[in-house]
Structure formats: C-alpha cells, structure tokens
PDB file of N, CA and C in Angstrom:
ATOM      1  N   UNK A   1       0.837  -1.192   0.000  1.00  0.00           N
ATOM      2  CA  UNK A   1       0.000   0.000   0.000  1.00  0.00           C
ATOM      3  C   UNK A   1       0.874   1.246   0.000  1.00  0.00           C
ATOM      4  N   UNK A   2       0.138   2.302  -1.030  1.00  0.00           N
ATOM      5  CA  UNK A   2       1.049   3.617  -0.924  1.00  0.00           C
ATOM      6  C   UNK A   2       0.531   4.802   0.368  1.00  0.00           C
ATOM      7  N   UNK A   3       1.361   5.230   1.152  1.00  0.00           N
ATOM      8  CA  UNK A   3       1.521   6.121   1.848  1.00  0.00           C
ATOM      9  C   UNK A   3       0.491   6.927   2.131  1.00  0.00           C
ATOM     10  N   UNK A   4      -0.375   7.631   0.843  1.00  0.00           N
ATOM     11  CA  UNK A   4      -1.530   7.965   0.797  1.00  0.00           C
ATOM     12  C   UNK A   4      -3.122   7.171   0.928  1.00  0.00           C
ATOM     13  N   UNK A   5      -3.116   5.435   0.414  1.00  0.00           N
ATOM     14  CA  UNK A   5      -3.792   5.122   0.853  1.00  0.00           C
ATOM     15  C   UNK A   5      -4.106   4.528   2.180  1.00  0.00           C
ATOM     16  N   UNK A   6      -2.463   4.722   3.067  1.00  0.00           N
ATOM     17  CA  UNK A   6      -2.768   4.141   4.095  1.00  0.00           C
ATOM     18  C   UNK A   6      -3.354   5.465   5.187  1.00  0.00           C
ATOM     19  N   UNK A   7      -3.178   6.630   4.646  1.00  0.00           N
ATOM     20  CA  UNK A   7      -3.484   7.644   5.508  1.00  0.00           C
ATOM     21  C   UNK A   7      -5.063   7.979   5.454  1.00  0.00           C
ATOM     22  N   UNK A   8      -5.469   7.707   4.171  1.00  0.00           N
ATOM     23  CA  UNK A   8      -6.722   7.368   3.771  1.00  0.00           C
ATOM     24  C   UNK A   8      -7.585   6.524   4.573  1.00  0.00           C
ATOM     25  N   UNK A   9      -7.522   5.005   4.532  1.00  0.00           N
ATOM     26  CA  UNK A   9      -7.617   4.354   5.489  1.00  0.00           C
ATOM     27  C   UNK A   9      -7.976   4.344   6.831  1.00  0.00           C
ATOM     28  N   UNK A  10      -6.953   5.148   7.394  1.00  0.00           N
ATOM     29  CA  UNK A  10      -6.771   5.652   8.526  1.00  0.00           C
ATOM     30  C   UNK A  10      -7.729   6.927   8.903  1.00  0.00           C
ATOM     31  N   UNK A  11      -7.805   7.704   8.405  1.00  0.00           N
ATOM     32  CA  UNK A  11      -8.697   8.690   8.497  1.00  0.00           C
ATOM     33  C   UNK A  11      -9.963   7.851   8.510  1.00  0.00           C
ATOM     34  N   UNK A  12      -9.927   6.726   7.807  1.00  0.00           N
ATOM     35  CA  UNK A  12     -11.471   6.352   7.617  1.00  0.00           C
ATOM     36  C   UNK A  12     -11.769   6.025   9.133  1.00  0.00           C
ATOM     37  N   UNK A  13     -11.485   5.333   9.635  1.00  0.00           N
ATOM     38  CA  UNK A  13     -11.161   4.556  10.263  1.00  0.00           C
ATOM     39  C   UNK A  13     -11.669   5.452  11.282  1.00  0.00           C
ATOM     40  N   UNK A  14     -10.805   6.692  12.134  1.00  0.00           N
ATOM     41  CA  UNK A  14     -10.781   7.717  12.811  1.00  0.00           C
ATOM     42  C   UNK A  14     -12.460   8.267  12.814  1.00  0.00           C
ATOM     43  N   UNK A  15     -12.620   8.303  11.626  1.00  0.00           N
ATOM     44  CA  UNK A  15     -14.023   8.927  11.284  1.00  0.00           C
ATOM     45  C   UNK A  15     -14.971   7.868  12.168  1.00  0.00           C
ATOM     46  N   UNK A  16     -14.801   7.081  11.645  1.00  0.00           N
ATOM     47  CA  UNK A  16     -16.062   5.894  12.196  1.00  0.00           C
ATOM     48  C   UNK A  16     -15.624   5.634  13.882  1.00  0.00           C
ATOM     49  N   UNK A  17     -14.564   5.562  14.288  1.00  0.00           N
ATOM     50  CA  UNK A  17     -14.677   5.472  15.840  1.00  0.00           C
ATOM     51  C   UNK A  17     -14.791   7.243  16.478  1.00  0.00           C
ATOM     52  N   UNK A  18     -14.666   8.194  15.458  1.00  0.00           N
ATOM     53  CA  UNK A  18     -15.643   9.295  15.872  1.00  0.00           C
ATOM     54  C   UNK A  18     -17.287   9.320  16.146  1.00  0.00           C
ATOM     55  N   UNK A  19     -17.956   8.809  15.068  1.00  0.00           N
ATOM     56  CA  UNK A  19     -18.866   8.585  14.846  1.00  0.00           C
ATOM     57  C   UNK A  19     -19.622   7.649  16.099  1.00  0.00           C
ATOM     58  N   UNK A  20     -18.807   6.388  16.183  1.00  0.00           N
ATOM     59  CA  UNK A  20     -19.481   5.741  16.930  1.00  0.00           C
ATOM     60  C   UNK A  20     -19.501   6.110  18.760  1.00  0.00           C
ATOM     61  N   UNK A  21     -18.237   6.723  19.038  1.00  0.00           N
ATOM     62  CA  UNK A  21     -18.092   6.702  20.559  1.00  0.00           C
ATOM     63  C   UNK A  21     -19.029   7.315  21.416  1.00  0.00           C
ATOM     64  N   UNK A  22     -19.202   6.838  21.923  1.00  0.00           N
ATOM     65  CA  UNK A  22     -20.711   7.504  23.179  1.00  0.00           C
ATOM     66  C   UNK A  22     -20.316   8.392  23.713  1.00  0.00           C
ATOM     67  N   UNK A  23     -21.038   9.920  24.167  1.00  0.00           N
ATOM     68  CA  UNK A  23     -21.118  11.062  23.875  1.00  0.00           C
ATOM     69  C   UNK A  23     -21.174  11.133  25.845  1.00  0.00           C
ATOM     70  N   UNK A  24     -21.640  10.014  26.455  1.00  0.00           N
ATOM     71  CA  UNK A  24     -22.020   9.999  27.474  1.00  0.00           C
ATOM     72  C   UNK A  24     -20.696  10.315  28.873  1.00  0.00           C
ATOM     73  N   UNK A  25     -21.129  11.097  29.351  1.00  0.00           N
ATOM     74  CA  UNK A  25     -20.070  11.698  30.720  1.00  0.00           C
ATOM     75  C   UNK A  25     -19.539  10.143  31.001  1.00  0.00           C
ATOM     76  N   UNK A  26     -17.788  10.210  31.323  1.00  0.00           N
ATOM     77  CA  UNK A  26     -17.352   9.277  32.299  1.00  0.00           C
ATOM     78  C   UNK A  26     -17.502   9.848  33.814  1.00  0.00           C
ATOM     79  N   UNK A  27     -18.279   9.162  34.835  1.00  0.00           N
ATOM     80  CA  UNK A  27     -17.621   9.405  35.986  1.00  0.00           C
ATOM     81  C   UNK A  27     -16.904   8.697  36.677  1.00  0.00           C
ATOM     82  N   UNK A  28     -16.228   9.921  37.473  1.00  0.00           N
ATOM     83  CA  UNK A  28     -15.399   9.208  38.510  1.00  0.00           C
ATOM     84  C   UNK A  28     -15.496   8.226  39.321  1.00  0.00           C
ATOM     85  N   UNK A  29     -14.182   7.513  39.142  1.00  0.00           N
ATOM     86  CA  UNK A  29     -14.562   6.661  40.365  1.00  0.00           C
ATOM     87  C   UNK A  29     -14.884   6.774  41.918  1.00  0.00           C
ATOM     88  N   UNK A  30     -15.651   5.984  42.854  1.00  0.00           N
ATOM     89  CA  UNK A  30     -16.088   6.651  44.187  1.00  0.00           C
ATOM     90  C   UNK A  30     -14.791   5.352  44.835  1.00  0.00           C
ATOM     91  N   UNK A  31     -15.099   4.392  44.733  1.00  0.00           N
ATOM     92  CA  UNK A  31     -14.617   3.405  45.028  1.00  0.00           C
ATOM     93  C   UNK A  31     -15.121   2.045  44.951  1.00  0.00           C
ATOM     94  N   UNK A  32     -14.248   0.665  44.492  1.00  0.00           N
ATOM     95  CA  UNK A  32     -14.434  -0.315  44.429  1.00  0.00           C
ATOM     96  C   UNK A  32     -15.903  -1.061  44.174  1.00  0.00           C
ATOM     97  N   UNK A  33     -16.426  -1.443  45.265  1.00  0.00           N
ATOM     98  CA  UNK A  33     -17.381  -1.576  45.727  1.00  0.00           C
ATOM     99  C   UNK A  33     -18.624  -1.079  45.457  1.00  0.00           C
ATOM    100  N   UNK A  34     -18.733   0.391  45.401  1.00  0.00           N
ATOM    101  CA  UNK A  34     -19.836   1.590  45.452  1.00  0.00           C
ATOM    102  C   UNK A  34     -19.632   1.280  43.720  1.00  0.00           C
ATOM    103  N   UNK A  35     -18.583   1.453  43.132  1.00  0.00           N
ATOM    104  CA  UNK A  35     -18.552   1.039  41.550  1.00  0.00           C
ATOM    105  C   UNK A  35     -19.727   0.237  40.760  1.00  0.00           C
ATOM    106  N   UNK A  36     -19.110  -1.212  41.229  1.00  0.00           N
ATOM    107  CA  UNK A  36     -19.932  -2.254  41.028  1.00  0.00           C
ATOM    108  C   UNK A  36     -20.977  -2.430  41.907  1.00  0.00           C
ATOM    109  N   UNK A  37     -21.952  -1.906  42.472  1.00  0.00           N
ATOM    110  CA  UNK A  37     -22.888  -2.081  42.811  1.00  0.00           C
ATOM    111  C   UNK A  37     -23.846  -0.758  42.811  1.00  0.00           C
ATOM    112  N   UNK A  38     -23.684   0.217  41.810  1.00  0.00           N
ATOM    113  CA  UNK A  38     -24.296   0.871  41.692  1.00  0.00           C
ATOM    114  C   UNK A  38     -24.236   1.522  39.851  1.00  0.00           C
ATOM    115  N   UNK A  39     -25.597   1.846  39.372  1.00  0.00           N
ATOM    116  CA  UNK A  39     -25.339   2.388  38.236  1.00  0.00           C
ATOM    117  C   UNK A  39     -25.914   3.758  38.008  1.00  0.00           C
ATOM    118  N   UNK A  40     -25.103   4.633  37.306  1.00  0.00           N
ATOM    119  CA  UNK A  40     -25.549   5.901  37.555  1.00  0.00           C
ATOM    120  C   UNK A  40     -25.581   6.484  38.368  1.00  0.00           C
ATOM    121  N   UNK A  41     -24.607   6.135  39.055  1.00  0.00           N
ATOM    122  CA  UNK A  41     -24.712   7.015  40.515  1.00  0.00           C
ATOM    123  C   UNK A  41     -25.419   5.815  41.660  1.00  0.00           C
ATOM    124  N   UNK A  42     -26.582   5.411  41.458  1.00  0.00           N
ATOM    125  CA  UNK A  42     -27.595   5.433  42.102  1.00  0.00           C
ATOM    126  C   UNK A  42     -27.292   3.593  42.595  1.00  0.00           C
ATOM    127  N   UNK A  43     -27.113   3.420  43.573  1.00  0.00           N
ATOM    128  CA  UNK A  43     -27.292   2.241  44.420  1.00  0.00           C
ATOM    129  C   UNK A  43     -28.903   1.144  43.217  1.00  0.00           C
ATOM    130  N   UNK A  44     -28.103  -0.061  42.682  1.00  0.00           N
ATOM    131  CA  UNK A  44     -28.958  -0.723  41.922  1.00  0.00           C
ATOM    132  C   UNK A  44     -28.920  -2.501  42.482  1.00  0.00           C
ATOM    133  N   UNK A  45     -30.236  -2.552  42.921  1.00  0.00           N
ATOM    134  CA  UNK A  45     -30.802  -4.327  43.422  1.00  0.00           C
ATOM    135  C   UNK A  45     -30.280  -5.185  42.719  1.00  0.00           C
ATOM    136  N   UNK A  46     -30.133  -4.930  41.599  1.00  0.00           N
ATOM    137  CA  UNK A  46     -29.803  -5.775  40.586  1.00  0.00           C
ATOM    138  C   UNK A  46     -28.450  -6.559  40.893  1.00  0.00           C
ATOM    139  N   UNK A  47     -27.493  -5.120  40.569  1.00  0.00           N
ATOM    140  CA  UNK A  47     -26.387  -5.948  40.925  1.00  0.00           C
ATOM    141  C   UNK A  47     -25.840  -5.834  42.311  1.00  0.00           C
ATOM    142  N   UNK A  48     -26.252  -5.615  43.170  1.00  0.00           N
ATOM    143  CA  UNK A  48     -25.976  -5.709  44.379  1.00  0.00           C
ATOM    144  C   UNK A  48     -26.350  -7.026  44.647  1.00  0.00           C
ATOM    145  N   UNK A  49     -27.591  -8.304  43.987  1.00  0.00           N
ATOM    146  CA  UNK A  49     -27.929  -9.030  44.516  1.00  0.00           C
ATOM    147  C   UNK A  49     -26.673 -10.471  43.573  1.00  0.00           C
ATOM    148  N   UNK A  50     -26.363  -9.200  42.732  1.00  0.00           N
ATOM    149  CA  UNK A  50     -25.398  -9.974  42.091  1.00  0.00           C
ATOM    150  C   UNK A  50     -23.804 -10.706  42.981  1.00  0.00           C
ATOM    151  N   UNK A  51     -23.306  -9.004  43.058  1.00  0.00           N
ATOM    152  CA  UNK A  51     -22.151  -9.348  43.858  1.00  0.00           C
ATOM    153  C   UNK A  51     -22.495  -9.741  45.445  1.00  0.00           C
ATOM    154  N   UNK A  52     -23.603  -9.879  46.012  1.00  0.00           N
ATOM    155  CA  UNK A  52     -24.088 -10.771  47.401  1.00  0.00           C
ATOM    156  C   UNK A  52     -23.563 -12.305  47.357  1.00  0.00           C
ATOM    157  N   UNK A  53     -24.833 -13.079  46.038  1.00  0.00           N
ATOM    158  CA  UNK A  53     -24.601 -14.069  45.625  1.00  0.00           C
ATOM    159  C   UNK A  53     -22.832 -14.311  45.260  1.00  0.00           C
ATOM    160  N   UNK A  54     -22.942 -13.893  44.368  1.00  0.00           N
ATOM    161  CA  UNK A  54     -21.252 -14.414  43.935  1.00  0.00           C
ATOM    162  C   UNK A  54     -20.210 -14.110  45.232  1.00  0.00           C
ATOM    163  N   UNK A  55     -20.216 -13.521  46.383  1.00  0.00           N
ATOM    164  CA  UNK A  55     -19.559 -13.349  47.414  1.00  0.00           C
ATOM    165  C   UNK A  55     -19.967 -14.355  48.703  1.00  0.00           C
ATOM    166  N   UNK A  56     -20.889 -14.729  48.467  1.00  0.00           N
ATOM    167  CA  UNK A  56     -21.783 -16.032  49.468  1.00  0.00           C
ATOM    168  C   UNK A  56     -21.156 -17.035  48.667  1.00  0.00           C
ATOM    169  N   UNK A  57     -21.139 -17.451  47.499  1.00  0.00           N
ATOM    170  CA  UNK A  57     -20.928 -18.826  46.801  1.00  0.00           C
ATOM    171  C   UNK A  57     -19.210 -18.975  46.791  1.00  0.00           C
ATOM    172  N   UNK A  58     -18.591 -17.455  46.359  1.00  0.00           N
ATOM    173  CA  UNK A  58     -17.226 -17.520  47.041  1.00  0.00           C
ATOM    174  C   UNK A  58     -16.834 -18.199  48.305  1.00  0.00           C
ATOM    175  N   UNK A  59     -17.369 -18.130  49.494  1.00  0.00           N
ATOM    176  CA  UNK A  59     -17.201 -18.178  50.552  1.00  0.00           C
ATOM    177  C   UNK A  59     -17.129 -19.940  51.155  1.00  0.00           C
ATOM    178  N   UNK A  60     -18.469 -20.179  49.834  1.00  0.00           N
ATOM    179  CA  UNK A  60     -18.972 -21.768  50.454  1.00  0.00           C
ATOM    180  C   UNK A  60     -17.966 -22.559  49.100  1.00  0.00           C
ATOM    181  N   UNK A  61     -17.557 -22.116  48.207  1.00  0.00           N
ATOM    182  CA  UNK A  61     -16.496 -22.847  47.700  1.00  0.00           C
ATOM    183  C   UNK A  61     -14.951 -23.032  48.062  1.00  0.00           C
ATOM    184  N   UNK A  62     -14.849 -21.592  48.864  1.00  0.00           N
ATOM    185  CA  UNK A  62     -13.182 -22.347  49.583  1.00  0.00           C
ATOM    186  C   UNK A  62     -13.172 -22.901  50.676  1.00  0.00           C
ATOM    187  N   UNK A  63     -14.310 -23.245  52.015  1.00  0.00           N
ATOM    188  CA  UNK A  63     -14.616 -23.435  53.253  1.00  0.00           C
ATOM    189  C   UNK A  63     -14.776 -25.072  52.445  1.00  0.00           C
ATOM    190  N   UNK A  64     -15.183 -25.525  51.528  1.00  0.00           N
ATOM    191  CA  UNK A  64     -15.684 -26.744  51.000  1.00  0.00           C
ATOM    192  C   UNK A  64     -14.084 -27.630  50.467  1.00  0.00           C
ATOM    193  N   UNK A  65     -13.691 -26.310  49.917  1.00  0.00           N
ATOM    194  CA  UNK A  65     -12.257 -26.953  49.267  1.00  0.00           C
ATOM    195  C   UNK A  65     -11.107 -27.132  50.436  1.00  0.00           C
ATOM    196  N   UNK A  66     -11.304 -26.114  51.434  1.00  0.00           N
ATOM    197  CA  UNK A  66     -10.446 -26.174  53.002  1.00  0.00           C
ATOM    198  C   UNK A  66     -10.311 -27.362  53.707  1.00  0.00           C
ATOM    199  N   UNK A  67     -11.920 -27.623  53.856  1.00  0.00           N
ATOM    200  CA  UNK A  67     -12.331 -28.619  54.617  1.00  0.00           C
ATOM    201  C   UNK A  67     -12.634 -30.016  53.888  1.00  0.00           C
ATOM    202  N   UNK A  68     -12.485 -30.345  52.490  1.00  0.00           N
ATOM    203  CA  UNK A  68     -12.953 -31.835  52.391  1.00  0.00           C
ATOM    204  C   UNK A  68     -12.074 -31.824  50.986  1.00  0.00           C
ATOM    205  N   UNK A  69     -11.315 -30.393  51.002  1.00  0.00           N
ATOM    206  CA  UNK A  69     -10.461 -31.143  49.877  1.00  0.00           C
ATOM    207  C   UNK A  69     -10.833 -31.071  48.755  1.00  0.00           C
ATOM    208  N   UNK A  70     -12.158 -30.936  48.490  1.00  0.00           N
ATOM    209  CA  UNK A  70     -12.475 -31.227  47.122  1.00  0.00           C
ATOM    210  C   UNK A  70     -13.871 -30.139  46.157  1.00  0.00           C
ATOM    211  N   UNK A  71     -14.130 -30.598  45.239  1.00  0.00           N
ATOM    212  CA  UNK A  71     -14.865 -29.429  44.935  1.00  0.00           C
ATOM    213  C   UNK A  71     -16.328 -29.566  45.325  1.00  0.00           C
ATOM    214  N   UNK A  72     -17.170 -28.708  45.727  1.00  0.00           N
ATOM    215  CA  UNK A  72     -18.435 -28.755  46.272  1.00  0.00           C
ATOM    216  C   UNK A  72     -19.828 -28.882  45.540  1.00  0.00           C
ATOM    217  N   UNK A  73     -20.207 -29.654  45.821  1.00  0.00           N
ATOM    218  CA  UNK A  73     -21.567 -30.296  45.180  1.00  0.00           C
ATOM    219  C   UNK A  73     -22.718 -28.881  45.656  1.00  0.00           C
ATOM    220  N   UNK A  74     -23.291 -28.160  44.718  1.00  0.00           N
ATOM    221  CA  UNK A  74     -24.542 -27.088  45.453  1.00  0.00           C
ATOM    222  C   UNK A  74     -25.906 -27.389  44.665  1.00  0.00           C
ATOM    223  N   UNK A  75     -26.765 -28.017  45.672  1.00  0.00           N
ATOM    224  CA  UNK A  75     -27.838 -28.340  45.816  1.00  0.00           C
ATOM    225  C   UNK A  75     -28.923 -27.715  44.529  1.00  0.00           C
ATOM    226  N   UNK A  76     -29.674 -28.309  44.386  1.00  0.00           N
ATOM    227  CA  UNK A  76     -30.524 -27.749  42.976  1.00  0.00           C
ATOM    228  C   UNK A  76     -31.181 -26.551  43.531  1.00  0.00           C
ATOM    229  N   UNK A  77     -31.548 -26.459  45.023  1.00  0.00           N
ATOM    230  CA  UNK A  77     -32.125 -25.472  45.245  1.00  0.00           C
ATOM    231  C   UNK A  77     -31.188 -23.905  45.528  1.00  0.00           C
ATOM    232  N   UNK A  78     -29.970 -24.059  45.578  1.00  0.00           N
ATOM    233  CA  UNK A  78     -29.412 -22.900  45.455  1.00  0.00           C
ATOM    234  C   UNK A  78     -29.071 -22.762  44.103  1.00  0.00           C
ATOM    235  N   UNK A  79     -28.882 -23.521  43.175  1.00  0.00           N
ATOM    236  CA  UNK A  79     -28.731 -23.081  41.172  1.00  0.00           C
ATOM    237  C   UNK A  79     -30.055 -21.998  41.535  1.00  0.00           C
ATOM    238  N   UNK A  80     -31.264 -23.083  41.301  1.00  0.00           N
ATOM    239  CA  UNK A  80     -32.485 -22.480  41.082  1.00  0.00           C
ATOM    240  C   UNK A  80     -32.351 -20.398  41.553  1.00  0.00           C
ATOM    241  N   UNK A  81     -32.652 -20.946  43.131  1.00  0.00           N
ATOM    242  CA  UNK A  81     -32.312 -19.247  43.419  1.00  0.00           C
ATOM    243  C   UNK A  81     -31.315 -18.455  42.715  1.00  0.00           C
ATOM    244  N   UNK A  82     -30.282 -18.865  42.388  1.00  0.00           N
ATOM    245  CA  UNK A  82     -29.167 -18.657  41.680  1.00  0.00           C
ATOM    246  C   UNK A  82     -29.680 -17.644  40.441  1.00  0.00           C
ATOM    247  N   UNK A  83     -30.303 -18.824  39.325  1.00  0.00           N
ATOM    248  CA  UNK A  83     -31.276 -18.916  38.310  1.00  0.00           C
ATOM    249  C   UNK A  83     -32.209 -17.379  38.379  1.00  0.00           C
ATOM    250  N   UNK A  84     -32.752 -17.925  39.074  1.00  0.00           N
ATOM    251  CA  UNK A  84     -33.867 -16.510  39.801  1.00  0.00           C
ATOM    252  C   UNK A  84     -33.220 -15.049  39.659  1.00  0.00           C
ATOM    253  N   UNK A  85     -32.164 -14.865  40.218  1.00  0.00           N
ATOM    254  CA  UNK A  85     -31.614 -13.831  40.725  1.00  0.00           C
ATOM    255  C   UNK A  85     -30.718 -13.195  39.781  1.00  0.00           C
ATOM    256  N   UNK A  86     -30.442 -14.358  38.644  1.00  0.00           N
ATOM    257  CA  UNK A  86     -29.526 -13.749  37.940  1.00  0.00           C
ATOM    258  C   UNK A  86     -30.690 -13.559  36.195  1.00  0.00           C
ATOM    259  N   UNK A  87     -32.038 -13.746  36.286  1.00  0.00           N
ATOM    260  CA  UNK A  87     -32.882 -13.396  35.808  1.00  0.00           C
ATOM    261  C   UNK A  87     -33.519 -12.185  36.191  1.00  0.00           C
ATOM    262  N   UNK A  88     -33.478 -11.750  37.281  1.00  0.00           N
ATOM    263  CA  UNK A  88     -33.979 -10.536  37.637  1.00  0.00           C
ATOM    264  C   UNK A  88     -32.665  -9.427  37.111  1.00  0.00           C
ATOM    265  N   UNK A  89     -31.464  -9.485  37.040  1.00  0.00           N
ATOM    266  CA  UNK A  89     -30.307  -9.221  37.077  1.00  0.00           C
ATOM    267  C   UNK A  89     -30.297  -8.798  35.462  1.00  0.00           C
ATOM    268  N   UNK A  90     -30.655  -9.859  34.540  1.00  0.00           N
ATOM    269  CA  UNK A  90     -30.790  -9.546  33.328  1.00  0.00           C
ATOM    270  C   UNK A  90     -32.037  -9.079  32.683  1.00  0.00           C
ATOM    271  N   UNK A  91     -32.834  -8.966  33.651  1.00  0.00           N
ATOM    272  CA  UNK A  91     -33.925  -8.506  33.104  1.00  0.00           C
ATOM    273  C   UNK A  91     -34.117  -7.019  33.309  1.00  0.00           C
ATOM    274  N   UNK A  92     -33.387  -6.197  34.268  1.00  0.00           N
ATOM    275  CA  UNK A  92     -33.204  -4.851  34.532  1.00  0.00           C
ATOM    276  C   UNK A  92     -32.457  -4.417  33.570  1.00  0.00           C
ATOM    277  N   UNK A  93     -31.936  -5.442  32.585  1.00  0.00           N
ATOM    278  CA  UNK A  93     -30.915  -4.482  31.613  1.00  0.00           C
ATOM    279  C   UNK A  93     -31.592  -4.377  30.519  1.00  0.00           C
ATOM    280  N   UNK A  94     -32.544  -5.108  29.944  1.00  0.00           N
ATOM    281  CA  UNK A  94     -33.692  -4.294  29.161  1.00  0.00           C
ATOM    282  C   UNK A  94     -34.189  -2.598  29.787  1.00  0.00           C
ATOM    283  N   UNK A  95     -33.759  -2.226  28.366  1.00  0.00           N
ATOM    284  CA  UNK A  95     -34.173  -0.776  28.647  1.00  0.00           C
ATOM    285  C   UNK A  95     -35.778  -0.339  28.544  1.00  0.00           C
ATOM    286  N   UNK A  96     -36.453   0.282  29.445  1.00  0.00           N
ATOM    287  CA  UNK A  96     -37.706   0.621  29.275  1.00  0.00           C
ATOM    288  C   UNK A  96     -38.011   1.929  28.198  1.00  0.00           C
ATOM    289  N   UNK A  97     -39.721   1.653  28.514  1.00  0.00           N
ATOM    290  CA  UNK A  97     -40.020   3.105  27.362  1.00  0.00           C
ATOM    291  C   UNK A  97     -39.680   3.864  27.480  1.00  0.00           C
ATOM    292  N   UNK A  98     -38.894   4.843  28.602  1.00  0.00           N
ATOM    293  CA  UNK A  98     -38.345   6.249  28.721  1.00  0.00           C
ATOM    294  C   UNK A  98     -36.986   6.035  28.243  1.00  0.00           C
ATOM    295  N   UNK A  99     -36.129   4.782  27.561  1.00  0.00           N
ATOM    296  CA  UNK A  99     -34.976   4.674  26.835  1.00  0.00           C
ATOM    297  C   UNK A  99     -33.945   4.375  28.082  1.00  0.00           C
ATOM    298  N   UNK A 100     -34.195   4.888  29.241  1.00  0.00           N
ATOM    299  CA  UNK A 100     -33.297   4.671  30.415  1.00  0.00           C
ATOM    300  C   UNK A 100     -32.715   2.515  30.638  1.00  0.00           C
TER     301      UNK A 100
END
C-alpha cells in the first residue's frame, strides 16, 4: 500500500470510531465496591444481589475446598435461586419506554 492510501484508510477509520463513541459523561470513580454495585450514581438491586450471591458462593467454595479437599456439590435449590436472581439481574438491563 502507498503512503496515501494508508493515511486514507486511517482517516477512515478515525471517522467511524468518531462517529461511533458515546457522547455519554465518564464518571469518577467513588470506590471499588460503590462502583460495582451501583449504576448511575444510584445504588442498583440488581447488581448488588449480584455481587451478594457471587460473594456467598465464594465463601462456600473455599470453606468446602479447606475442609474436604475437594470441589463442592450445590444443591438444585441454590442453582435455582441462583437462576432466579440472575434473571432478575438480566432482566433490569432491558431498557424501558423512557430509553433509560
């Protein structure tokens, strides 16, 4: 390729990740935690019930691996809730009629 079409190219290129990048404010970080469990600012059920779960199931998979050595069998009835929770989780990320 000559010199000019690679600058060509390139410009194209520039153009379209102009075009596409979201226009939307970064904010700052608050910290860790407050991060991931909140969107928009605003403290969200969703994933708070997210990182609960995944910090409970953390807990009962190394106490399981500590104590018997091996990897832990979890009951159909905690998937299920599991299931549940991580359906409510994806179902808040459908955007409603106000586009939010």
């Amino acid at each position: 390729m000559k010199r000019e079409e690679k600058e060509t190219e390139l410009s194209k290129k520039i153009d379209y990740l102009a075009a596409t990048t979201s226009d939307a404010p970064v904010r700052a970080s608050q910290n860790f935690f407050r991060d991931i469990v909140s969107s928009g600012g605003e403290l969200s059920l969703a994933r708070f019930q997210m990182v609960g779960w995944t910090l409970a199931l953390i807990l009962v998979f190394v106490a399981s691996v500590v104590d018997k050595l091996s990897m832990p069998e979890f009951s159909a009835t905690l998937l299920g809730l599991m299931g549940l929770s991580s359906g409510t989780y994806v179902g808040f990320k459908f955007p409603t009629k106000d586009g939010k």
